[in-house]
PDB file of N, CA and C in Angstrom:
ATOM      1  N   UNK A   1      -9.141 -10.143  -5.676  1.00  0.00           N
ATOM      2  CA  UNK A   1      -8.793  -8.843  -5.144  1.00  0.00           C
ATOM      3  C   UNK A   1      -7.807  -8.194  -6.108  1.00  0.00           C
ATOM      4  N   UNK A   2      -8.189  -6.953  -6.585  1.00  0.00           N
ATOM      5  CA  UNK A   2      -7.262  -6.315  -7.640  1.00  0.00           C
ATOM      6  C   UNK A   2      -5.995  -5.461  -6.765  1.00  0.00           C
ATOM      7  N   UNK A   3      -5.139  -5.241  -6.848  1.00  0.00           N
ATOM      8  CA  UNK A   3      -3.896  -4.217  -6.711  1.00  0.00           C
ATOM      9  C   UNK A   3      -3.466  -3.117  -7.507  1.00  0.00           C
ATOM     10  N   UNK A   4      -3.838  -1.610  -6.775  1.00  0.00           N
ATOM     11  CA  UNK A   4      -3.955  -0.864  -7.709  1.00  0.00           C
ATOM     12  C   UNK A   4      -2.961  -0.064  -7.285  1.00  0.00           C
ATOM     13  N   UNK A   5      -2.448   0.813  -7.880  1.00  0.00           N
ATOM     14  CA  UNK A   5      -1.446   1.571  -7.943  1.00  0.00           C
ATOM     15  C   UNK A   5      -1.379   2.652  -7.001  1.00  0.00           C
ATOM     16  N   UNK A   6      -0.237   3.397  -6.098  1.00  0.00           N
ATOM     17  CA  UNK A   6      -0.715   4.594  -5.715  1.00  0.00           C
ATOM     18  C   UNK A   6       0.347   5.188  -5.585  1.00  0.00           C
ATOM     19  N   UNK A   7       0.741   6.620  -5.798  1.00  0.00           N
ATOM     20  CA  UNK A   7       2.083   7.425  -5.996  1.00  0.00           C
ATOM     21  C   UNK A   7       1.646   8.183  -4.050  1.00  0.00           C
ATOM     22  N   UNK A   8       2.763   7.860  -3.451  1.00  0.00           N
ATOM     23  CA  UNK A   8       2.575   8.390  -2.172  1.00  0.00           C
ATOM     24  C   UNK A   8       4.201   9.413  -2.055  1.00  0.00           C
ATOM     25  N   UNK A   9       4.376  10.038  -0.812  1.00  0.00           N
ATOM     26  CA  UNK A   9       5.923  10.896  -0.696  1.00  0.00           C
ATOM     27  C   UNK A   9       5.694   9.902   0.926  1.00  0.00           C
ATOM     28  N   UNK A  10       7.295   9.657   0.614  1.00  0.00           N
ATOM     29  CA  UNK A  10       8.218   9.460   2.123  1.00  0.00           C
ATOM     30  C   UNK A  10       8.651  10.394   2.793  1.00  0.00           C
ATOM     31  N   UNK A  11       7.945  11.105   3.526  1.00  0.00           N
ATOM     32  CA  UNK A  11       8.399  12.432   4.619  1.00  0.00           C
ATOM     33  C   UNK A  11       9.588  12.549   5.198  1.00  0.00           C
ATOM     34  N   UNK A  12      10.866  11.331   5.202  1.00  0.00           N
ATOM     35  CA  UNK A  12      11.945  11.680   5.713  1.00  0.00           C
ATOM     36  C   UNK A  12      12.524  12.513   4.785  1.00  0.00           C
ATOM     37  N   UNK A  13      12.607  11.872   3.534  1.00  0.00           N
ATOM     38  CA  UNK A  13      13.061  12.610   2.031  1.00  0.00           C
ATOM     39  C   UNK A  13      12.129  13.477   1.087  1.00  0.00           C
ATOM     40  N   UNK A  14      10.910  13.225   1.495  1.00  0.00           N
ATOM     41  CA  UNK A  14      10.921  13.842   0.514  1.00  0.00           C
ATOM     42  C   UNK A  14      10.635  13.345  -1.484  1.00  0.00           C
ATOM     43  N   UNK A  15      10.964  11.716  -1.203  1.00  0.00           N
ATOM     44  CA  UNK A  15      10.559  11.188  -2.175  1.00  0.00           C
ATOM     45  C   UNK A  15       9.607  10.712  -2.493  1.00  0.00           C
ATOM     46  N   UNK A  16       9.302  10.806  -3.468  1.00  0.00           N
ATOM     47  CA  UNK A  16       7.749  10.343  -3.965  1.00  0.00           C
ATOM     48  C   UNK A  16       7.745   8.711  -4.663  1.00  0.00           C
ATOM     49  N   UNK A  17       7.297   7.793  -4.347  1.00  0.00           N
ATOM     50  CA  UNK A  17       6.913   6.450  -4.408  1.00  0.00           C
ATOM     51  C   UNK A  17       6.066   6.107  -4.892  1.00  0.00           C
ATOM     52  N   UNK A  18       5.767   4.581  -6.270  1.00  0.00           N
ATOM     53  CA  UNK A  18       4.812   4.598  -6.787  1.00  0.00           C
ATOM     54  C   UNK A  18       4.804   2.622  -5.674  1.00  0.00           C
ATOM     55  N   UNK A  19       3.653   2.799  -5.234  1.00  0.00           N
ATOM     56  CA  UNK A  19       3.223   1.252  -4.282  1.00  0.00           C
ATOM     57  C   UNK A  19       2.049   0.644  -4.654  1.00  0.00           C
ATOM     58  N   UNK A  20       1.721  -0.061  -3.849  1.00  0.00           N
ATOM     59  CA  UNK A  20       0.403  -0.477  -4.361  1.00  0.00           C
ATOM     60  C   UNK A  20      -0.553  -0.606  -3.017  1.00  0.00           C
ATOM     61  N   UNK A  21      -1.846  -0.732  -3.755  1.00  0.00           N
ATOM     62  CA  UNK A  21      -2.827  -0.212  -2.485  1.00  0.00           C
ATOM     63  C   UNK A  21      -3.886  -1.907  -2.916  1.00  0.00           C
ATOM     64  N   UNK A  22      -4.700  -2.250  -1.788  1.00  0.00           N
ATOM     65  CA  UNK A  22      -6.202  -3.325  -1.787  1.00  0.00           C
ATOM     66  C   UNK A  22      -6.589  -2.978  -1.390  1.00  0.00           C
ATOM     67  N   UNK A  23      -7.659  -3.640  -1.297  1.00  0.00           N
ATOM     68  CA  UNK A  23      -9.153  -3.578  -0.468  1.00  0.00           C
ATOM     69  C   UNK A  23      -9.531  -4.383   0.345  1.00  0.00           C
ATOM     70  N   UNK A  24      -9.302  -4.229   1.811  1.00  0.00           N
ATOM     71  CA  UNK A  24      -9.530  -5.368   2.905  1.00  0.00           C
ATOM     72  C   UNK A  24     -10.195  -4.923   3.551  1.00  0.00           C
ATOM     73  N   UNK A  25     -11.305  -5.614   4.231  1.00  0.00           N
ATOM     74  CA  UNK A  25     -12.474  -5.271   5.339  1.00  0.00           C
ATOM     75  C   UNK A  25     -13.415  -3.740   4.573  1.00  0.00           C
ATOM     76  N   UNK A  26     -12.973  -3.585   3.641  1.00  0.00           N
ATOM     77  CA  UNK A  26     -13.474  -2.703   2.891  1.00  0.00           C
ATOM     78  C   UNK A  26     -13.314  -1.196   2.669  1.00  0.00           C
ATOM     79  N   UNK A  27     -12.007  -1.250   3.238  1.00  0.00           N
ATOM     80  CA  UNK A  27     -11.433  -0.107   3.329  1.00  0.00           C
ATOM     81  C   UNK A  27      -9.897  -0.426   2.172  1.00  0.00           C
ATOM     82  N   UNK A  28      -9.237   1.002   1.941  1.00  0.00           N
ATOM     83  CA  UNK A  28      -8.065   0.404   0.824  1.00  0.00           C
ATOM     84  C   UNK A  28      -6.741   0.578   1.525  1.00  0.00           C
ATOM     85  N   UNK A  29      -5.926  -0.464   1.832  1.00  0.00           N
ATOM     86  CA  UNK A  29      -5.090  -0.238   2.201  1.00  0.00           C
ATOM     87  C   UNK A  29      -3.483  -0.119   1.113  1.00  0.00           C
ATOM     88  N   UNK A  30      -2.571   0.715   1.990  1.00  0.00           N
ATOM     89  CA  UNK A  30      -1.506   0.587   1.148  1.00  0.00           C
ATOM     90  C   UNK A  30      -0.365  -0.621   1.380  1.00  0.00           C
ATOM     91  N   UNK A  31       0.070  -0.681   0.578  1.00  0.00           N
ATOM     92  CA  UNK A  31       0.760  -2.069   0.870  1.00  0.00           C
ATOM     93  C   UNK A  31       2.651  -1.790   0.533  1.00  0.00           C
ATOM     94  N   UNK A  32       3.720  -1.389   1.235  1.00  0.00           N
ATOM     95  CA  UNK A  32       4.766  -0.875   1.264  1.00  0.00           C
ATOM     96  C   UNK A  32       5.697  -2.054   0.529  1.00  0.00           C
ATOM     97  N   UNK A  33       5.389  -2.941   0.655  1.00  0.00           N
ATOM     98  CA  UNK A  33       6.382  -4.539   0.984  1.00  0.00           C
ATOM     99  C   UNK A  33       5.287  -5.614   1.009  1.00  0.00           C
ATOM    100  N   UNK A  34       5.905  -6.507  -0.340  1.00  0.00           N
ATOM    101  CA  UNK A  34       5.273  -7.882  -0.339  1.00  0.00           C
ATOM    102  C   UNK A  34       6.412  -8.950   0.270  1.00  0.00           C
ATOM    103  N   UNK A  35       5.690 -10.087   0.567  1.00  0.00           N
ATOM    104  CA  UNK A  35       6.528 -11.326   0.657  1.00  0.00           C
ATOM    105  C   UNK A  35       6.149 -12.318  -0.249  1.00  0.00           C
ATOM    106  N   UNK A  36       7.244 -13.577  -0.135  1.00  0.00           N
ATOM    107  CA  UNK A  36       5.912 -14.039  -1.173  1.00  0.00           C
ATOM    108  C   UNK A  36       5.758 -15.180  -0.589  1.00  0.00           C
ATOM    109  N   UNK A  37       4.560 -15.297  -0.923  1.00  0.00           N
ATOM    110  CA  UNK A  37       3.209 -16.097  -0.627  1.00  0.00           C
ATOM    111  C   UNK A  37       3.409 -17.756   0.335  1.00  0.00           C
ATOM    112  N   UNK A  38       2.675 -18.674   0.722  1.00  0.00           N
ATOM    113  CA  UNK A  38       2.868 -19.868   0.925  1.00  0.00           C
ATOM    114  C   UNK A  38       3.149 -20.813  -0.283  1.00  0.00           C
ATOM    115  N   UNK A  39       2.490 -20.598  -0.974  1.00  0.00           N
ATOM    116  CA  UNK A  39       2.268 -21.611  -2.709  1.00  0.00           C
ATOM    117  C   UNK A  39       3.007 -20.906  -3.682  1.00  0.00           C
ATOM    118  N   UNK A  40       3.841 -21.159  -4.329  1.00  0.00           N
ATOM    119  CA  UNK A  40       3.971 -20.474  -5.802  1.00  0.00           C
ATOM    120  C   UNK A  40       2.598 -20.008  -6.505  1.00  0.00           C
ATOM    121  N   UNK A  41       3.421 -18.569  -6.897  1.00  0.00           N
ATOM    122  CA  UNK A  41       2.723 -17.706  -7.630  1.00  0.00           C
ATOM    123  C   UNK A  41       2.018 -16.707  -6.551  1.00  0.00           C
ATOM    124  N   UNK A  42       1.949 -16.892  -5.347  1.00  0.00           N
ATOM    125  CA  UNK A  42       1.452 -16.196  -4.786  1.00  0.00           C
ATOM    126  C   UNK A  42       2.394 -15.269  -3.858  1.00  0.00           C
ATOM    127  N   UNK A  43       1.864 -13.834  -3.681  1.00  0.00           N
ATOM    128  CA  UNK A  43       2.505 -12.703  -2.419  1.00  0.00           C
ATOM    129  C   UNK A  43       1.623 -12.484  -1.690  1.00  0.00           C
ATOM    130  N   UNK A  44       2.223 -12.379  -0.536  1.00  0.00           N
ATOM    131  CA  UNK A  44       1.443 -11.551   0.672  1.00  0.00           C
ATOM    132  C   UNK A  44       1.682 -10.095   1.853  1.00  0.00           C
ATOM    133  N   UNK A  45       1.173  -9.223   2.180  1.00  0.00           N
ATOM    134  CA  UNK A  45       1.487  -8.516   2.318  1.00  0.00           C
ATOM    135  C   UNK A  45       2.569  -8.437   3.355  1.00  0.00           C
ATOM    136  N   UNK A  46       3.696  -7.389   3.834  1.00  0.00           N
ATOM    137  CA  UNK A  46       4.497  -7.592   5.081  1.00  0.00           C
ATOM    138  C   UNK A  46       3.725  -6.824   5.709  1.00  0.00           C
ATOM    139  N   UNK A  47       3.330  -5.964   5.620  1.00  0.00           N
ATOM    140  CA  UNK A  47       2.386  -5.071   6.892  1.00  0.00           C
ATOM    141  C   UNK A  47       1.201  -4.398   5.376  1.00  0.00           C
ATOM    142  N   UNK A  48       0.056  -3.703   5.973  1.00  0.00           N
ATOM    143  CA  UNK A  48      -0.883  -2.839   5.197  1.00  0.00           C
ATOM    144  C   UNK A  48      -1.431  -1.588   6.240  1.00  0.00           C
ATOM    145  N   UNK A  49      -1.264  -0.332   5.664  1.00  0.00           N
ATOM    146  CA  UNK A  49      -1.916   0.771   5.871  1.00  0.00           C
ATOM    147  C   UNK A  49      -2.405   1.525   5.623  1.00  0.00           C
ATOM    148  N   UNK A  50      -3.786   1.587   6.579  1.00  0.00           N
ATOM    149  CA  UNK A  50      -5.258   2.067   6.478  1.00  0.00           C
ATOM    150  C   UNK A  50      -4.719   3.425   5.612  1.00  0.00           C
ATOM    151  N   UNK A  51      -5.574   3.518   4.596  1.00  0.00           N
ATOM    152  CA  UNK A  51      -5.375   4.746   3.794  1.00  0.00           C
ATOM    153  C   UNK A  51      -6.260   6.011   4.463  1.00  0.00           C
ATOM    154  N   UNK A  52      -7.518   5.553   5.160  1.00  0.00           N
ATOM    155  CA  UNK A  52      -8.897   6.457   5.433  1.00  0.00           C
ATOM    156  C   UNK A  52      -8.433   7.561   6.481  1.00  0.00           C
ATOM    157  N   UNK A  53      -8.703   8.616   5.834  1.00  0.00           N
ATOM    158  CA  UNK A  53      -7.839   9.830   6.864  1.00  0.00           C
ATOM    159  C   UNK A  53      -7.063  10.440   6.524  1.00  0.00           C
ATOM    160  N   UNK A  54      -6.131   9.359   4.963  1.00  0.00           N
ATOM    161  CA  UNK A  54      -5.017  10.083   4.613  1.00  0.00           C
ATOM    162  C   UNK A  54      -4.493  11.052   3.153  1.00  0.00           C
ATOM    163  N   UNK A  55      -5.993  11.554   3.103  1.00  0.00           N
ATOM    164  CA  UNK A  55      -6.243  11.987   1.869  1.00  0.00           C
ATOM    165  C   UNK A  55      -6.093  11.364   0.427  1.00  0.00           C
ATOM    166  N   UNK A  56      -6.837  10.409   0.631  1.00  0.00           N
ATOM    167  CA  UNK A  56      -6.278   9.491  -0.862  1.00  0.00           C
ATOM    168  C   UNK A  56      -7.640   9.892  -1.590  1.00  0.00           C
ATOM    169  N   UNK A  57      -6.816  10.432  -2.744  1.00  0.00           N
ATOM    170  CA  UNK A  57      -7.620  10.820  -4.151  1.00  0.00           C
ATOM    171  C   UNK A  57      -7.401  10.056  -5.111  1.00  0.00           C
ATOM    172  N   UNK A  58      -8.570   9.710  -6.397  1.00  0.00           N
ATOM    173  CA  UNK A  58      -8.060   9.148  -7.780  1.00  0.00           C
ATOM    174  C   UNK A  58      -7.377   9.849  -8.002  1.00  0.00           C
ATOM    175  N   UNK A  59      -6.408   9.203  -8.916  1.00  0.00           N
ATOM    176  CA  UNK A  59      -5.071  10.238  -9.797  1.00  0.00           C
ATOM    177  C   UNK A  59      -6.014  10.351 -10.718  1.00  0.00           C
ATOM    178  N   UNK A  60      -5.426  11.737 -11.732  1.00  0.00           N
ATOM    179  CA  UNK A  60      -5.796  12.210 -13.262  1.00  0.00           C
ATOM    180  C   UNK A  60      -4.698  11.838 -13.839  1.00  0.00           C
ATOM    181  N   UNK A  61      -5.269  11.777 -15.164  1.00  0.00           N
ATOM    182  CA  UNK A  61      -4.527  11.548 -16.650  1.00  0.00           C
ATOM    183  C   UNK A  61      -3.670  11.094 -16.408  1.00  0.00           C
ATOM    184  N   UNK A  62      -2.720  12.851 -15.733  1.00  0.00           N
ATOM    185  CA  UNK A  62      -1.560  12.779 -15.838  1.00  0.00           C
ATOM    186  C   UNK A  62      -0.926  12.291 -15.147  1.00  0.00           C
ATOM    187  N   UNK A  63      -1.113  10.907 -14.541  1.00  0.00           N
ATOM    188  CA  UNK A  63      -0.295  10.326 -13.486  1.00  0.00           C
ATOM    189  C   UNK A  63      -0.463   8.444 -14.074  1.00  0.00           C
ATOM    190  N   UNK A  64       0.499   7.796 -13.971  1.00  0.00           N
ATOM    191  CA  UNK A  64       0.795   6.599 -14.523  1.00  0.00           C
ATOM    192  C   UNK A  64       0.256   5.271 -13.220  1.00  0.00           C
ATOM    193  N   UNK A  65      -1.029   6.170 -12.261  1.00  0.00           N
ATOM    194  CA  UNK A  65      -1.097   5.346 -11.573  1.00  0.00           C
ATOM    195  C   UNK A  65      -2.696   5.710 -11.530  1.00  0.00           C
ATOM    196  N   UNK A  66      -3.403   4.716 -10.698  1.00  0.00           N
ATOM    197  CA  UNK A  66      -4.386   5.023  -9.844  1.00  0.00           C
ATOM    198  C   UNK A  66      -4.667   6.171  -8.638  1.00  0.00           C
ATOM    199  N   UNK A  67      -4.082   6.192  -7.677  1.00  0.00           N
ATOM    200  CA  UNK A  67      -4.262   6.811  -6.553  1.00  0.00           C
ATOM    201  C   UNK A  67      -3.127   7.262  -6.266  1.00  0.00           C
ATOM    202  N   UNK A  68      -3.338   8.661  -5.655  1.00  0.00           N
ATOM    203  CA  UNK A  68      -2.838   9.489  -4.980  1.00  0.00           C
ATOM    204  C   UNK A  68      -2.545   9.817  -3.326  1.00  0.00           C
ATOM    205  N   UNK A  69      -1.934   9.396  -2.600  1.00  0.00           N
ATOM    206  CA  UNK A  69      -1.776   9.602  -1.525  1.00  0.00           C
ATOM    207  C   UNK A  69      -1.560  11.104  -1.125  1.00  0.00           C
ATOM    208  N   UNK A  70      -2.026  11.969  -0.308  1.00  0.00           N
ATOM    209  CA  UNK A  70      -2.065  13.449  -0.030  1.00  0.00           C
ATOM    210  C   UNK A  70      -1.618  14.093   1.147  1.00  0.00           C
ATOM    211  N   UNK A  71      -0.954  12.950   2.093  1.00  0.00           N
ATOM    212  CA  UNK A  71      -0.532  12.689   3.486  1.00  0.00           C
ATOM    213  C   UNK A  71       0.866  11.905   3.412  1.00  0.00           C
ATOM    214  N   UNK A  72       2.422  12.702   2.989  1.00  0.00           N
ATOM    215  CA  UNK A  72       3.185  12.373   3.754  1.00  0.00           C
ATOM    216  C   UNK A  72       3.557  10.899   4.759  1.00  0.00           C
ATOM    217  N   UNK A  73       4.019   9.707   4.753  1.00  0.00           N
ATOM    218  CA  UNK A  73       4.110   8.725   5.557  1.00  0.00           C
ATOM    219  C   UNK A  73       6.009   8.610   5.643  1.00  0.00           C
ATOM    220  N   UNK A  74       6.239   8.191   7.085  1.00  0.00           N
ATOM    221  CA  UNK A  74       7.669   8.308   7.699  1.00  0.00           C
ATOM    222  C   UNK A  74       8.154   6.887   7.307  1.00  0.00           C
ATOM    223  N   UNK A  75       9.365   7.060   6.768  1.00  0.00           N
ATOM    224  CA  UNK A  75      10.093   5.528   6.709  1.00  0.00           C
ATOM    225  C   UNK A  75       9.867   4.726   7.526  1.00  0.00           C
ATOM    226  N   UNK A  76       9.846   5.320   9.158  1.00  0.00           N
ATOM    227  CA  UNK A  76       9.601   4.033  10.097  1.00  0.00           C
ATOM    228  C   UNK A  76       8.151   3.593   9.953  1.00  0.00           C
ATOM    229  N   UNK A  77       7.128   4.392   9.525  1.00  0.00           N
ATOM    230  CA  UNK A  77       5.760   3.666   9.095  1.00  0.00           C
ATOM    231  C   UNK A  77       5.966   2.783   8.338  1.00  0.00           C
ATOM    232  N   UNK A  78       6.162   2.747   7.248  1.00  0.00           N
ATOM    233  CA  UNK A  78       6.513   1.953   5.517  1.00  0.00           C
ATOM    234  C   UNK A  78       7.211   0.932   6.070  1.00  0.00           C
ATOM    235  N   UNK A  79       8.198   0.938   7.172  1.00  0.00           N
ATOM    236  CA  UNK A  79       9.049  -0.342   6.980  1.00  0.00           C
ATOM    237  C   UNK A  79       9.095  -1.064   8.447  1.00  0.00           C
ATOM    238  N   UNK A  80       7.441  -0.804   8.709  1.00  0.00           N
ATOM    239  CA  UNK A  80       7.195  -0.980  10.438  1.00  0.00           C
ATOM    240  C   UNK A  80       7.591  -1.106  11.428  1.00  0.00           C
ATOM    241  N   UNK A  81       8.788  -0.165  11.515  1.00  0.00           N
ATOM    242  CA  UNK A  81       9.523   0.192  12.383  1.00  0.00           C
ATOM    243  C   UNK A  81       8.806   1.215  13.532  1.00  0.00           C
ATOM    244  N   UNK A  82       8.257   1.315  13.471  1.00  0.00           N
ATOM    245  CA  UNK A  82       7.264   2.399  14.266  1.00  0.00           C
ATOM    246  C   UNK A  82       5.462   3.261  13.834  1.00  0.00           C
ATOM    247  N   UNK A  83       4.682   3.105  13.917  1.00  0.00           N
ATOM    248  CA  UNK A  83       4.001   3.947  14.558  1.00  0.00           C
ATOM    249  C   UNK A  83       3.518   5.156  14.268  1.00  0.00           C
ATOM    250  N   UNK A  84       2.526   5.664  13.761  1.00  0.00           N
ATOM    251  CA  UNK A  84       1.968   7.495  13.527  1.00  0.00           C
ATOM    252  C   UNK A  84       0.348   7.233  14.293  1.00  0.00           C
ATOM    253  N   UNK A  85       0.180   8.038  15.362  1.00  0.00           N
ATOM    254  CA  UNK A  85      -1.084   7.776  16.435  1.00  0.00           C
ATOM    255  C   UNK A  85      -2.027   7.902  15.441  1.00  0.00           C
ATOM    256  N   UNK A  86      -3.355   7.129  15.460  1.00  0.00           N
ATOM    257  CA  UNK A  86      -4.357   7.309  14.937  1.00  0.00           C
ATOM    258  C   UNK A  86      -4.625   5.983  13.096  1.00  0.00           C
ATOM    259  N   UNK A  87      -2.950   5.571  13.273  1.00  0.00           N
ATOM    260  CA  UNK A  87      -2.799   4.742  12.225  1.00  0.00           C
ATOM    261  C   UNK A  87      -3.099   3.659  12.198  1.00  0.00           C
ATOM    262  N   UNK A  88      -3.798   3.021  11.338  1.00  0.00           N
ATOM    263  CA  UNK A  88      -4.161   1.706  11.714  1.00  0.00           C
ATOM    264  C   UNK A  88      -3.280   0.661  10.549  1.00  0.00           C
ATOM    265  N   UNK A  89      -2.255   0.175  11.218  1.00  0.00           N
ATOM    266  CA  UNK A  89      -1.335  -0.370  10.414  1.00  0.00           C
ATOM    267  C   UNK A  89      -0.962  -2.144  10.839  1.00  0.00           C
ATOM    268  N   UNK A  90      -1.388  -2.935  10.298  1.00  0.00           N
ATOM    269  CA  UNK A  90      -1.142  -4.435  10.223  1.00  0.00           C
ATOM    270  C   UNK A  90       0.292  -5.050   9.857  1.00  0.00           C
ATOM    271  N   UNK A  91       0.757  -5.924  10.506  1.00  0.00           N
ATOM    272  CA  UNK A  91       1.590  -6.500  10.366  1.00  0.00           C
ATOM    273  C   UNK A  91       0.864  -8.203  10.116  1.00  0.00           C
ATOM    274  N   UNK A  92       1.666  -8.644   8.960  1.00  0.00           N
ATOM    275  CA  UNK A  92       1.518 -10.028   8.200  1.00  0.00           C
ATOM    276  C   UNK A  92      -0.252 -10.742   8.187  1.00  0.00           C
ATOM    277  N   UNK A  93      -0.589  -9.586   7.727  1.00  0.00           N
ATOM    278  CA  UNK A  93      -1.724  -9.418   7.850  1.00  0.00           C
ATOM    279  C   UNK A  93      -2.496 -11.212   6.619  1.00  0.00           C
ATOM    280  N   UNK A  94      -3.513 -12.110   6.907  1.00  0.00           N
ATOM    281  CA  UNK A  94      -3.766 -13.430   6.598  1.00  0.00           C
ATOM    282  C   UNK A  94      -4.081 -12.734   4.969  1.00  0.00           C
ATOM    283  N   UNK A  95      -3.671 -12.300   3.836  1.00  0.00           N
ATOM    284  CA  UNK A  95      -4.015 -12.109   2.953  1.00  0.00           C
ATOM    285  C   UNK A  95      -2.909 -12.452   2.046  1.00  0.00           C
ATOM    286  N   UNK A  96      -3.558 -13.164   0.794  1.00  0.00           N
ATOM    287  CA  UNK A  96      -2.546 -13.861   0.207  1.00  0.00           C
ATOM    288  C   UNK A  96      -3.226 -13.423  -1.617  1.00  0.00           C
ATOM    289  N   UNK A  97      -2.664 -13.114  -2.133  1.00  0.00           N
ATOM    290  CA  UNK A  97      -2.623 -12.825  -3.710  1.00  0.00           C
ATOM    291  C   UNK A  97      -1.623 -13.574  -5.088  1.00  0.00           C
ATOM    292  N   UNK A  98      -2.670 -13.727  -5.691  1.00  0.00           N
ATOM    293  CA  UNK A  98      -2.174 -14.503  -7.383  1.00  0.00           C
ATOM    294  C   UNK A  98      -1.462 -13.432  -7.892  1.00  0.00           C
ATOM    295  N   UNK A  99      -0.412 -13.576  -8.352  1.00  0.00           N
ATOM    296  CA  UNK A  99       0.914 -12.798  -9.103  1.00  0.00           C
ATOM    297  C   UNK A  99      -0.265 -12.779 -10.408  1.00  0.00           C
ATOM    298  N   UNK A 100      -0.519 -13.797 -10.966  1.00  0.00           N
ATOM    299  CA  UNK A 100      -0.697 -13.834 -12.535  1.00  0.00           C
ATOM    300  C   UNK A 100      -2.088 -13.309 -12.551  1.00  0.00           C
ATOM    301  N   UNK A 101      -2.783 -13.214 -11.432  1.00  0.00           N
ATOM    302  CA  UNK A 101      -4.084 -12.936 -12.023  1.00  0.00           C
ATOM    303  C   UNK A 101      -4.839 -11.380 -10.773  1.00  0.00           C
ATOM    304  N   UNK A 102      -4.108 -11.401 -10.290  1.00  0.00           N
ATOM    305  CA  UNK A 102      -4.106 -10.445  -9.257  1.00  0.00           C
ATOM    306  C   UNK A 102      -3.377  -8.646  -9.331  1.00  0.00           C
ATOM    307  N   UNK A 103      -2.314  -8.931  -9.847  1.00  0.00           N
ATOM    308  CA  UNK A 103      -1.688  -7.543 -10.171  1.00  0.00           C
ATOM    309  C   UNK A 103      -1.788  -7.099 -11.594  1.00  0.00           C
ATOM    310  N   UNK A 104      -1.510  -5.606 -11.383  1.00  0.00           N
ATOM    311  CA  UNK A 104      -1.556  -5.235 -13.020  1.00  0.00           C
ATOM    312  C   UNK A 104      -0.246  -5.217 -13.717  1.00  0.00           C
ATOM    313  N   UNK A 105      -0.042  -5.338 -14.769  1.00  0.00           N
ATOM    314  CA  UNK A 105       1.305  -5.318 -15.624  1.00  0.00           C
ATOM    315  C   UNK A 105       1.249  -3.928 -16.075  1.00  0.00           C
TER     316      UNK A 105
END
């Protein structure tokens, strides 16, 4: 499973965030917060959220990432503290990833 990049904004501030996004059940989720893993070398996600709905575009050129998020997400989403209706958001979700062969440098 690859980990690809995605520049999203935090709606409390206003800041813009570069995270990383997978592909589970076949949809791409974003991924706010890793833990790491059971085994060395490996992370796993702390929560993942469903991107579908939330306007996610490829980035161009001019962006140092993959994907674009186009939908605003609230700190208490990102740090699963709460909740946006219609969100489909996982907590410690069974997915586990290789540092060395899994992410991009």
């Amino acid at each position: 499973m690859a980990v690809h990049k995605v520049l999203y904004v935090r709606e409390d501030d206003d800041v813009a965030l570069t995270g990383d996004l997978i592909e589970y059940e076949g949809r791409l989720w974003l991924v706010p917060e890793w833990l790491e893993g059971p085994t060395a070398g490996t992370r796993c996600p702390a929560r993942i959220i469903d991107t579908g709905g939330l306007s996610l575009m490829k980035a161009g050129a001019e962006h140092p990432v993959d994907y674009v998020l186009g939908v605003p997400l609230s700190r208490n989403v990102l740090e699963g503290r709460g909740a946006r209706l219609g969100l489909d958001v996982r907590q410690r979700p069974d997915i586990h990833l290789r540092v060395d062969t899994d992410f991009r440098r």
